[in-house]
Protein backbone atom coordinates (compact mmCIF):
# COMPACT_ATOMS: atom_id res chain seq x y z
CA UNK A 1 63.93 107.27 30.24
CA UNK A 2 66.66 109.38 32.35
CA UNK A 3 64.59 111.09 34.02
CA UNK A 4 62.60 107.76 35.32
CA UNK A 5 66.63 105.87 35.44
CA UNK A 6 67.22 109.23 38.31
CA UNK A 7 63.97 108.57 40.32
CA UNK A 8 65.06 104.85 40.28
CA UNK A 9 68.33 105.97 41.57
CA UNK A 10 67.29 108.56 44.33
CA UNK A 11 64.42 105.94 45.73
CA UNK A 12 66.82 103.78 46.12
CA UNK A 13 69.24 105.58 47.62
CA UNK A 14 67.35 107.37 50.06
CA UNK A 15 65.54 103.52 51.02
CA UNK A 16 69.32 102.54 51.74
CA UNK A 17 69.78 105.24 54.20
CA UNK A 18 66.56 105.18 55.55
CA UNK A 19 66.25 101.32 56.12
CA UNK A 20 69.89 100.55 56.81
CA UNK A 21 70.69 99.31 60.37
CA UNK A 22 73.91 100.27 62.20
CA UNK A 23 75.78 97.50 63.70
CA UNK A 24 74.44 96.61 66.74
CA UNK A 25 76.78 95.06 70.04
CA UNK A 26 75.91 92.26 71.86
CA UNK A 27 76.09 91.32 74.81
CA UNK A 28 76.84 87.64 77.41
CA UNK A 29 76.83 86.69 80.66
CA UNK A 30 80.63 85.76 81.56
CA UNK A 31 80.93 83.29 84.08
CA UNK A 32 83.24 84.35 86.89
CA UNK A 33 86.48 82.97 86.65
CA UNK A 34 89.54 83.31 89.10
CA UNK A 35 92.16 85.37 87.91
CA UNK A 36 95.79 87.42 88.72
CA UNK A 37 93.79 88.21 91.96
CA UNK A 38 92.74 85.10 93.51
CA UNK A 39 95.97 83.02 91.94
CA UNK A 40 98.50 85.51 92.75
CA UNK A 41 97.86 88.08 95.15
CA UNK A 42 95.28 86.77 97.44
CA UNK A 43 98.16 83.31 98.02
CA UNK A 44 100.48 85.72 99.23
CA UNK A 45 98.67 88.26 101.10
CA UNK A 46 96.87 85.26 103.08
CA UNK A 47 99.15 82.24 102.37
CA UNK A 48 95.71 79.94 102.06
CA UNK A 49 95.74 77.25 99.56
CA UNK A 50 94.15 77.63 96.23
CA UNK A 51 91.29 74.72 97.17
CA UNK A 52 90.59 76.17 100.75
CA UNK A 53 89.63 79.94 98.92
CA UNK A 54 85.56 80.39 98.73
CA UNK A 55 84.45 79.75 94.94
CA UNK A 56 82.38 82.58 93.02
CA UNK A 57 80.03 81.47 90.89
CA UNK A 58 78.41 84.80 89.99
CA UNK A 59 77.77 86.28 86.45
CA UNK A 60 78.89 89.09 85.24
CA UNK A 61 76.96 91.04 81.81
CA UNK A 62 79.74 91.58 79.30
CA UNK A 63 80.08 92.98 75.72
CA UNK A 64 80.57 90.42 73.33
CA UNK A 65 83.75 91.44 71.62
CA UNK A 66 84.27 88.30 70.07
CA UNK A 67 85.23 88.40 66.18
CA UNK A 68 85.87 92.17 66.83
CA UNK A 69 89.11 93.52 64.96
CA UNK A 70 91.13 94.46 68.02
CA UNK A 71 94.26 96.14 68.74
CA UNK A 72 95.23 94.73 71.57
CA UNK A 73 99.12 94.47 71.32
CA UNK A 74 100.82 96.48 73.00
CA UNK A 75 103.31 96.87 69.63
CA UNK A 76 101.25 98.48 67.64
CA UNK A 77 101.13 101.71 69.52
CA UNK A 78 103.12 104.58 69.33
CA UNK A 79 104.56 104.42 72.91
CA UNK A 80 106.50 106.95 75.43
CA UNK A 81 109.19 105.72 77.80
CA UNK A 82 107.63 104.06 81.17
CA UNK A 83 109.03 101.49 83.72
CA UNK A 84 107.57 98.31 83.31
CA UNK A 85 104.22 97.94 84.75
CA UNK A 86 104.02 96.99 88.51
CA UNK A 87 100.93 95.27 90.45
CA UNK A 88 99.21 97.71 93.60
CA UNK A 89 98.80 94.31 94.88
CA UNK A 90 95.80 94.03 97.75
CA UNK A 91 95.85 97.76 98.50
CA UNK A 92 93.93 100.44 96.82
CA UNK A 93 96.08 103.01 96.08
CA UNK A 94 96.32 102.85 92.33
CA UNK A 95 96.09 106.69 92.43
CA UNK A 96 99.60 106.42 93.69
CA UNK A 97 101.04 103.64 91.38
CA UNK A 98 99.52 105.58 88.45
CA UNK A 99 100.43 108.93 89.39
CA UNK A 100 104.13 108.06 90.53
CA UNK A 101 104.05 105.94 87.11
CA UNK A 102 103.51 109.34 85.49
CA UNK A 103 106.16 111.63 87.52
CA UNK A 104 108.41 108.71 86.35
CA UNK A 105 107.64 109.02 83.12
CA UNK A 106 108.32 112.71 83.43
CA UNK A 107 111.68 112.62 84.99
CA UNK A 108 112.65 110.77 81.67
CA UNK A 109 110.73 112.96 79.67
CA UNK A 110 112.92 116.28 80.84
CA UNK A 111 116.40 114.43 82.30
CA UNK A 112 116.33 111.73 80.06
CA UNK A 113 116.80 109.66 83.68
CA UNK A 114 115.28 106.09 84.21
CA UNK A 115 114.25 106.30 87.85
CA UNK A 116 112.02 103.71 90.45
CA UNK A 117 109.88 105.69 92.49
CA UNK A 118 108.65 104.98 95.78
CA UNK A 119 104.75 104.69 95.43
CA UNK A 120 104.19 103.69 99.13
CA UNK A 121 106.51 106.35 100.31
CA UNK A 122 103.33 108.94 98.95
CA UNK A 123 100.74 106.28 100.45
CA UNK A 124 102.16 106.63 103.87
CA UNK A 125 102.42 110.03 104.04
CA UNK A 126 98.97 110.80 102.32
CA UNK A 127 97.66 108.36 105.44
CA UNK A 128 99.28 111.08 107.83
CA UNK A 129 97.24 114.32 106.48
CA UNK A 130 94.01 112.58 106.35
CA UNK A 131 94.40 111.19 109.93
CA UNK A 132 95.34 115.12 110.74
CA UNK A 133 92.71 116.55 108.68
CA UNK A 134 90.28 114.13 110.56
CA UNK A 135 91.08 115.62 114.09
CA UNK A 136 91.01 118.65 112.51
CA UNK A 137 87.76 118.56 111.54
CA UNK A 138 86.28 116.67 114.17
CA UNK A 139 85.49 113.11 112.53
CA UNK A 140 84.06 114.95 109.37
CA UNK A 141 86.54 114.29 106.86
CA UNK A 142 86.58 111.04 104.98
CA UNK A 143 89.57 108.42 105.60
CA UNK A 144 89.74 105.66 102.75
CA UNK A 145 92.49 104.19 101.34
CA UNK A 146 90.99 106.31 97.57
CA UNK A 147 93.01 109.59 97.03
CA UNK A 148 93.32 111.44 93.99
CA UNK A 149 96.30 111.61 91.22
CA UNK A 150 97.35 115.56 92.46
CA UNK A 151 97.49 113.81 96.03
CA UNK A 152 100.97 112.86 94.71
CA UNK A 153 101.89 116.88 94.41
CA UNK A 154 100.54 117.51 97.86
CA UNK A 155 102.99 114.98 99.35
CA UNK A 156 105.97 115.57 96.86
CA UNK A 157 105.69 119.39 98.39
CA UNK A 158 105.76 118.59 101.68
CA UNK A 159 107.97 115.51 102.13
CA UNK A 160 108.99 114.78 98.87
CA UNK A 161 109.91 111.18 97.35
CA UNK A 162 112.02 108.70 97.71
CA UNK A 163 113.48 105.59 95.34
CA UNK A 164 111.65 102.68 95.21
CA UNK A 165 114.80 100.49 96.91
CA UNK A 166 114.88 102.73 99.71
CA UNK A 167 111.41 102.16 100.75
CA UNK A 168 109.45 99.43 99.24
CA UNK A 169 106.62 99.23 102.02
CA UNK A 170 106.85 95.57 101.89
CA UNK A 171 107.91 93.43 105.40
CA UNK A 172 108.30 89.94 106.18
CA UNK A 173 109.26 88.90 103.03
CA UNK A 174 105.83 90.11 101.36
CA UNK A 175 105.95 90.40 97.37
CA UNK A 176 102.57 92.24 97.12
CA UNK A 177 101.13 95.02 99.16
CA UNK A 178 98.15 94.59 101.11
CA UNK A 179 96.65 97.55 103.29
CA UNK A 180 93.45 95.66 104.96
CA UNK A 181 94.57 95.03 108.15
CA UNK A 182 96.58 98.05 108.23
CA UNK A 183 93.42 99.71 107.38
CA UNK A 184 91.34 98.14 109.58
CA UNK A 185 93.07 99.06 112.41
CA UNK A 186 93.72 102.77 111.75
CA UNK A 187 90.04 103.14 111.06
CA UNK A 188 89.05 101.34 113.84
CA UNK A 189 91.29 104.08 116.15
CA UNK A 190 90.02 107.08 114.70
CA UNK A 191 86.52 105.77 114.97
CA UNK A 192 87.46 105.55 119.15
CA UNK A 193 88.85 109.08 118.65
CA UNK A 194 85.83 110.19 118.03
CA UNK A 195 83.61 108.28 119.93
CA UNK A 196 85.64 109.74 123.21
CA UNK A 197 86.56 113.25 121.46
CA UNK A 198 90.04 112.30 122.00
CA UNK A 199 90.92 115.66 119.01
CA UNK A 200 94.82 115.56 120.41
CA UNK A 201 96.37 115.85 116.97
CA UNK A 202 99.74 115.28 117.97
CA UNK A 203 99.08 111.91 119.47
CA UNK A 204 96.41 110.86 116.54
CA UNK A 205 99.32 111.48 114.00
CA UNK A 206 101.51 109.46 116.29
CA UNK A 207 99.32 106.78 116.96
CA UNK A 208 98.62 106.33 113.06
CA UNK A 209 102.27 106.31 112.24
CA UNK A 210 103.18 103.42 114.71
CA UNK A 211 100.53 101.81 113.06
CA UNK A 212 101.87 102.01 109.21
CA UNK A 213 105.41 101.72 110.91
CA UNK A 214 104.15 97.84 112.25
CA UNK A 215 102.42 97.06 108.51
CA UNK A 216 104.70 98.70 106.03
CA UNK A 217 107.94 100.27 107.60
CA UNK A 218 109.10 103.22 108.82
CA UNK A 219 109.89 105.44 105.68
CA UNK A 220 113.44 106.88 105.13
CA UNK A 221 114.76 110.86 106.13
CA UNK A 222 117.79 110.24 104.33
CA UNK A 223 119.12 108.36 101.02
CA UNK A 224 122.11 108.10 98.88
CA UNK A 225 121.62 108.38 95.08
CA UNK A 226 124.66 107.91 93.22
CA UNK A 227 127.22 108.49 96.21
CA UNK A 228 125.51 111.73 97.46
CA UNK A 229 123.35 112.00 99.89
CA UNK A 230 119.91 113.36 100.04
CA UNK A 231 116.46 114.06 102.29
CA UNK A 232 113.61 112.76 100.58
CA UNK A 233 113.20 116.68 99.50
CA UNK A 234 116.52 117.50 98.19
CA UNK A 235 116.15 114.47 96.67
CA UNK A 236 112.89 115.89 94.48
CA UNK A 237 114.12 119.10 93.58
CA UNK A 238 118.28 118.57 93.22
CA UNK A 239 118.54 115.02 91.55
CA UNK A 240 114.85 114.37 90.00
CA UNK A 241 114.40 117.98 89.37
CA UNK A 242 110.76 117.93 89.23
CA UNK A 243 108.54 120.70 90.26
CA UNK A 244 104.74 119.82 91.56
CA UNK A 245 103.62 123.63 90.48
CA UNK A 246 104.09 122.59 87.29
CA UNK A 247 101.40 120.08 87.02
CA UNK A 248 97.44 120.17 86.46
CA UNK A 249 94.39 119.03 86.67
CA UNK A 250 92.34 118.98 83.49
CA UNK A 251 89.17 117.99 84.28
CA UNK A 252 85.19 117.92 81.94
CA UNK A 253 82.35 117.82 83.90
CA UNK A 254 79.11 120.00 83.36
CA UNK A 255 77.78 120.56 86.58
CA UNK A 256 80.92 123.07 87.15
CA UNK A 257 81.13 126.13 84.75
CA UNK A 258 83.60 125.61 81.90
CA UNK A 259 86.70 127.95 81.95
CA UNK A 260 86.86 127.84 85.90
CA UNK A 261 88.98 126.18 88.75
CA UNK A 262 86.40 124.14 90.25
CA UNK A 263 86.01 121.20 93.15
CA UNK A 264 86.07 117.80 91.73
CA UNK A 265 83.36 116.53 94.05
CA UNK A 266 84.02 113.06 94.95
CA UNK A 267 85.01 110.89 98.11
CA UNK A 268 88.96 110.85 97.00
CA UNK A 269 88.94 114.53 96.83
CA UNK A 270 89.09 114.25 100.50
CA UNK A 271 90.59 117.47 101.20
CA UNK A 272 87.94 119.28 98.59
CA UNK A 273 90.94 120.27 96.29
CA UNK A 274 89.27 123.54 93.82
CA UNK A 275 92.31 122.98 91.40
CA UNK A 276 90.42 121.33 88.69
CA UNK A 277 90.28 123.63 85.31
CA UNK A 278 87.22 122.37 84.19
CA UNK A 279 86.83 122.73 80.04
CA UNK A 280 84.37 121.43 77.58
CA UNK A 281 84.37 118.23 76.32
CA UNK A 282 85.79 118.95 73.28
CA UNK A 283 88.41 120.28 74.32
CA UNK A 284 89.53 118.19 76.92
CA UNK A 285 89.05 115.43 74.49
CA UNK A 286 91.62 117.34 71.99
CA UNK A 287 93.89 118.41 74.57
CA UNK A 288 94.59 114.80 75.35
CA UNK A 289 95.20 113.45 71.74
CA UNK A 290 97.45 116.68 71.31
CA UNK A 291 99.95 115.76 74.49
CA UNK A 292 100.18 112.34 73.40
CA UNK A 293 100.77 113.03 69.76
CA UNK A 294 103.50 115.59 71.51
CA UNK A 295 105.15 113.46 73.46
CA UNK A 296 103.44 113.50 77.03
CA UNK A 297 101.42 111.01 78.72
CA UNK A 298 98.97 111.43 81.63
CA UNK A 299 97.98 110.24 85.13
CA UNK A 300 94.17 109.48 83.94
CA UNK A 301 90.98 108.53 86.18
CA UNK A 302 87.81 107.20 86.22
CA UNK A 303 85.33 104.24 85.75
CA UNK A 304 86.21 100.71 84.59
CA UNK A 305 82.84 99.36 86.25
CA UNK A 306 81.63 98.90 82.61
CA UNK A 307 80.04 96.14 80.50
CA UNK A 308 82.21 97.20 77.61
CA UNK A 309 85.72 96.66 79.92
CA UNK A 310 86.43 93.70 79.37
CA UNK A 311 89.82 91.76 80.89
CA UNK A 312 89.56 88.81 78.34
CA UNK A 313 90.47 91.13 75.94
CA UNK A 314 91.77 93.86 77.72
CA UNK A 315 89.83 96.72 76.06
CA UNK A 316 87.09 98.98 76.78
CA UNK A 317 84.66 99.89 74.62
CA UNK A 318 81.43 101.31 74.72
CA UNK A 319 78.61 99.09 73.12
CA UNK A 320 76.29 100.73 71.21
CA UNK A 321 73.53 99.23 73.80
CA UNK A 322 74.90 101.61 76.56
CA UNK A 323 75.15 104.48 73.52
CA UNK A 324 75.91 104.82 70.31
CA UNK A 325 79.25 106.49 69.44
CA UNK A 326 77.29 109.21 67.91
CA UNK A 327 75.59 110.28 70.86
CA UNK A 328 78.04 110.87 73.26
CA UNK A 329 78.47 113.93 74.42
CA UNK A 330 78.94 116.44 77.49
CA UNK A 331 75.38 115.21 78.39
CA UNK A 332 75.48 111.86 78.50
CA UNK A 333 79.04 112.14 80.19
CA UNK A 334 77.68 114.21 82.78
CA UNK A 335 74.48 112.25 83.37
CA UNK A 336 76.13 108.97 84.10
CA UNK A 337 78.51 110.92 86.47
CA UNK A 338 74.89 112.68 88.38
CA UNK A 339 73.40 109.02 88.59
CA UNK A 340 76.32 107.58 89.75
CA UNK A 341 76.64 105.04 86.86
CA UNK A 342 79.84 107.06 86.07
CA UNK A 343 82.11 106.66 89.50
CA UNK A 344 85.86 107.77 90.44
CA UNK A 345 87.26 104.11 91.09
CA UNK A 346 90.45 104.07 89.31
CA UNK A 347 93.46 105.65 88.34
CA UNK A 348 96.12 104.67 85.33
CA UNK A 349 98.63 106.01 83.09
CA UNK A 350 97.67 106.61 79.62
CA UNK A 351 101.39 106.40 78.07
CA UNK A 352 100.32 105.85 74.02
CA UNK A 353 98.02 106.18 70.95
CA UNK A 354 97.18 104.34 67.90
CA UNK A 355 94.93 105.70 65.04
CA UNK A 356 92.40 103.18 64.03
CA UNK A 357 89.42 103.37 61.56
CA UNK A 358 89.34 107.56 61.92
CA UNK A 359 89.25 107.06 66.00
CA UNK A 360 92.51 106.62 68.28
CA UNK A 361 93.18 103.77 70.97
CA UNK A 362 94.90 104.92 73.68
CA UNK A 363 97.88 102.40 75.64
CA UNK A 364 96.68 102.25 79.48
CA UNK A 365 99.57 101.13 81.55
CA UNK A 366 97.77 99.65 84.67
CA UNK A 367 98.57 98.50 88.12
CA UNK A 368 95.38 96.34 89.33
CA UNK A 369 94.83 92.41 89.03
CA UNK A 370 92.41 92.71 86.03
CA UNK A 371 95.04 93.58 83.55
CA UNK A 372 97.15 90.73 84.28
CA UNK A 373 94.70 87.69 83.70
CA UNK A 374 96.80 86.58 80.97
CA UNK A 375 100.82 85.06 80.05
CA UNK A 376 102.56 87.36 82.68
CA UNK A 377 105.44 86.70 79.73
CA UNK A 378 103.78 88.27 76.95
CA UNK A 379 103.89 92.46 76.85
CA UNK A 380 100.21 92.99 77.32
CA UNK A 381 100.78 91.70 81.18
CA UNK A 382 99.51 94.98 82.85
CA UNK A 383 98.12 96.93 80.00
CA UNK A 384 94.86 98.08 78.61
CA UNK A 385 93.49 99.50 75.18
CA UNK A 386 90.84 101.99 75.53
CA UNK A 387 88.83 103.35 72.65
CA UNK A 388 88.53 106.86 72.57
CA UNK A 389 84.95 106.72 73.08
CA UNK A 390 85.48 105.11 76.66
CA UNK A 391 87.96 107.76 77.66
CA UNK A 392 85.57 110.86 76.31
CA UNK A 393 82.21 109.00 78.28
CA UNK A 394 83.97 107.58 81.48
CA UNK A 395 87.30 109.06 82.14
CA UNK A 396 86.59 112.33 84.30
CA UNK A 397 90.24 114.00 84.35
CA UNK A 398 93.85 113.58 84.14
CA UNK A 399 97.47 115.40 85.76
CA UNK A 400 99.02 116.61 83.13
CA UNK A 401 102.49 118.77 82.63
CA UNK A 402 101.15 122.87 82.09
CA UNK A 403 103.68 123.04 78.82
CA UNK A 404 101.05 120.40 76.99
CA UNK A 405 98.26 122.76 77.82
CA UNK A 406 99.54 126.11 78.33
CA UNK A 407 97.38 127.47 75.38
CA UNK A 408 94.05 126.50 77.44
CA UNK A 409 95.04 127.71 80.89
CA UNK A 410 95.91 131.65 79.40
CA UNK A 411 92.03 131.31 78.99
CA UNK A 412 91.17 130.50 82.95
CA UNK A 413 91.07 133.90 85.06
C-alpha cells in the first residue's frame, strides 16, 4: 500500500510540474492621452492654446500592469543623495541632464557638497566639437542633438562646468528649454557648408556659436562661487574637485569581445569613442547591484521604446510575451540591439534599489515629459521604477566612478 501511496505521490507531482502554466502578461491598447508634454512644455515653448494644439488619437500596445503588486513609491527605496529632478524640457539632451545629474551626485558623494550644475553649459559646448568635427571631416560626421553620457567628460576636460545660476540657457523669460529652432538652423548652415565646400573651420565654429548665442546665451568665462572667483575650469578641479579620468564606461554587448575597450557603435557616439570596457552580462549586471548596494549611482542608457514602460505606472517591465524572465540572456540582449528593436534613445540616473520577491527595482531619476504625467506634488514627479529584468535586456551601459569597479578593470589589458 506504500509503495502504490509513492507512485500516487510522484504522478502527481511530476503532472503538477509538467502541466502547470506560468503566469502569463497581458497586454491593451492605451488610448493616447495628452500629458506633461503637450500641457506643460509644448504651452511654453509655443505659447498656443491648449484647444488650438492638433489632437492624437493614436493607440499605443501596452502591458497590462493592472492589479500588479508595484513598487512604485519613491519611499520605499533605499536612495543616494540627488538634486531634485529637473525637466530637459523640448530639447533632447537628456544625456546631459542625466549625466550632469550623476557628476552632481558625485560631488556630494566625495565633498559632501550640494551643488546645481549647468547642464546646458555641456550642451553648448558639445554643439561646438561636432560642428568642428563636421568640417573636419568633410560633412561625414553626424550632428544631432543625441550625445552620449562620457560626452559630459569630453567637455568637463576641455572647458569645464559651470553652476546652474550662472548659465541657465534659458532667454526671454523661457521656463523650459527647447532646441528646435536652434537646431534647425545650425543644421540647415552646415548642410550649405557642404553643399558649397565652405570647410573654413574657424568661421563654421563661429557661425554656430552666434547661433546658440541668439537661442540660449552666451555661456560664462568667469564665475564667483562663494566670494572667489573662478574660470569654468578652475572651477571643476579647485572647488568641485572632480576628475573626468576617473570615470567609465561599462558597457555588455556581444558583438564586441568581452574583456576589451571597444566602440559603442551608435549615432550618439558621434565621435566613435573606443572607451567602452565591454564585460559579460553577468557581470555587468552584478557590477551594477554592487555600486548601488555601495553607495554609488550611475549615468545609465538605453531603450524605453517598450510595451512593458509604461508612464501610468511609471515602471518598466518586461512581459513575459516579449520574453520570459528566464530567458534573458546575452543573446536575446544582443539580438534586439542587431535588429534594432533595442535602440540608444535615452539617458537617466539610476540613484537607488529595492529588493523585491528575490529580484531588485532600481529608482530612475528622469528628466523627460513621460515621467511627470502625474501630481507634480507627489515625490514620484520625475521618477521611474525599473525591474531588473528591463535594465539587464534594454539598458546597454552606464558612467560609472573606477573605485565601484576597480576589481573588473585590473582584468582589461
Amino acid at each position: 500500500m506504500k509503495k502504490y501511496s509513492f507512485l500516487i505521490f510522484v504522478f502527481c507531482l511530476i503532472s503538477a510540474n509538467l502541466f502547470a502554466q506560468p503566469k502569463k502578461d497581458k497586454s491593451i491598447f492605451r488610448e493616447y492621452e495628452s500629458g506633461f508634454y503637450q500641457d506643460v512644455i509644448l504651452k511654453d515653448v509655443t505659447n498656443v492654446d491648449e484647444q488650438l494644439q492638433p489632437k492624437q488619437t493614436d493607440k499605443r500596445l501596452e502591458m497590462d500592469q493592472s492589479g500588479l503588486d508595484l513598487p512604485n513609491k519613491v519611499n520605499l527605496y533605499k536612495r543616494e543623495w540627488t538634486n531634485p529632478a529637473i525637466s530637459q524640457g523640448n530639447a533632447g539632451t537628456c544625456w546631459a541632464f542625466s549625466t550632469i545629474s550623476f557628476y552632481e551626485s558625485e560631488v556630494y558623494r566625495i565633498h559632501k557638497k550640494q551643488v546645481k550644475l549647468s547642464e546646458i553649459y555641456v550642451a553648448y559646448w558639445e554643439y561646438t566639437e561636432k560642428a568642428r568635427r563636421f568640417v573636419q571631416e568633410r560633412g561625414n560626421s553626424h550632428f544631432a542633438e543625441g550625445s552620449e553620457a562620457n560626452a559630459v567628460a569630453r567637455m568637463f576636460r576641455k572647458y569645464g562646468i559651470v553652476p546652474m545660476e550662472n548659465y541657465t540657457g534659458l532667454l526671454n523669460d523661457r521656463k523650459y528649454h527647447t532646441h528646435e529652432k536652434m537646431f534647425e538652423e545650425m543644421n540647415g548652415y552646415l548642410q550649405s557648408v557642404r553643399k558649397m565646400q565652405m570647410w573654413n573651420e574657424e568661421l563654421v565654429v563661429a557661425t554656430i556659436k552666434d547661433i546658440m548665442n541668439k537661442h540660449i546665451g552666451e555661456p560664462p568665462t568667469q564665475i564667483t562661487v562663494e566670494g572667489k572667483n573662478y574660470t569654468p575650469q578652475s572651477y571643476l578641479k579647485e572647488y568641485l574637485k572632480i576628475n573626468p579620468d576617473d570615470y567609465v564606461e561599462i558597457l555588455s554587448y556581444k558583438q564586441e569581445p568581452y574583456w576589451k575597450k571597444v566602440e559603442y557603435k551608435v549615432p550618439d557616439n558621434w565621435w566613435h569613442s573606443k572607451e567602452y570596457y565591454n564585460v559579460p552580462l553577468d557581470v555587468y549586471m552584478d557590477c551594477l547591484k554592487k555600486a548601488i548596494r555601495n553607495g554609488f549611482t550611475v549615468s545609465i542608457g538605453g531603450d524605453v521604446s517598450e510595451a512593458g514602460f509604461t508612464r501610468l505606472t511609471q515602471c518598466a517591465i518586461i512581459p513575459t510575451f516579449d520574453i520570459p524572465s528566464e530567458y534573458i540572456d546575452e543573446d536575446a540582449r544582443q539580438f534586439r540591439f542587431s535588429n534594432l528593436t533595442t535602440t540608444d534613445d535615452h539617458g537617466m540616473h539610476l540613484m537607488g534599489y529595492l529588493e523585491k520577491n528575490g529580484k531588485d527595482w532600481f529608482l530612475i531619476k528622469d528628466s523627460s515629459a513621460g515621467s511627470r504625467n502625474n501630481n507634480a506634488n507627489v515625490p514620484e514627479f520625475g521618477y521611474y521604477f525599473f525591474h531588473e529584468d528591463y535594465v539587464k535586456l534594454k539598458m546597454m551601459g552606464f558612467t560609472i566612478h573606477k573605485d565601484a569597479v576597480k576589481e573588473i578593470l585590473t582584468k582589461f589589458r
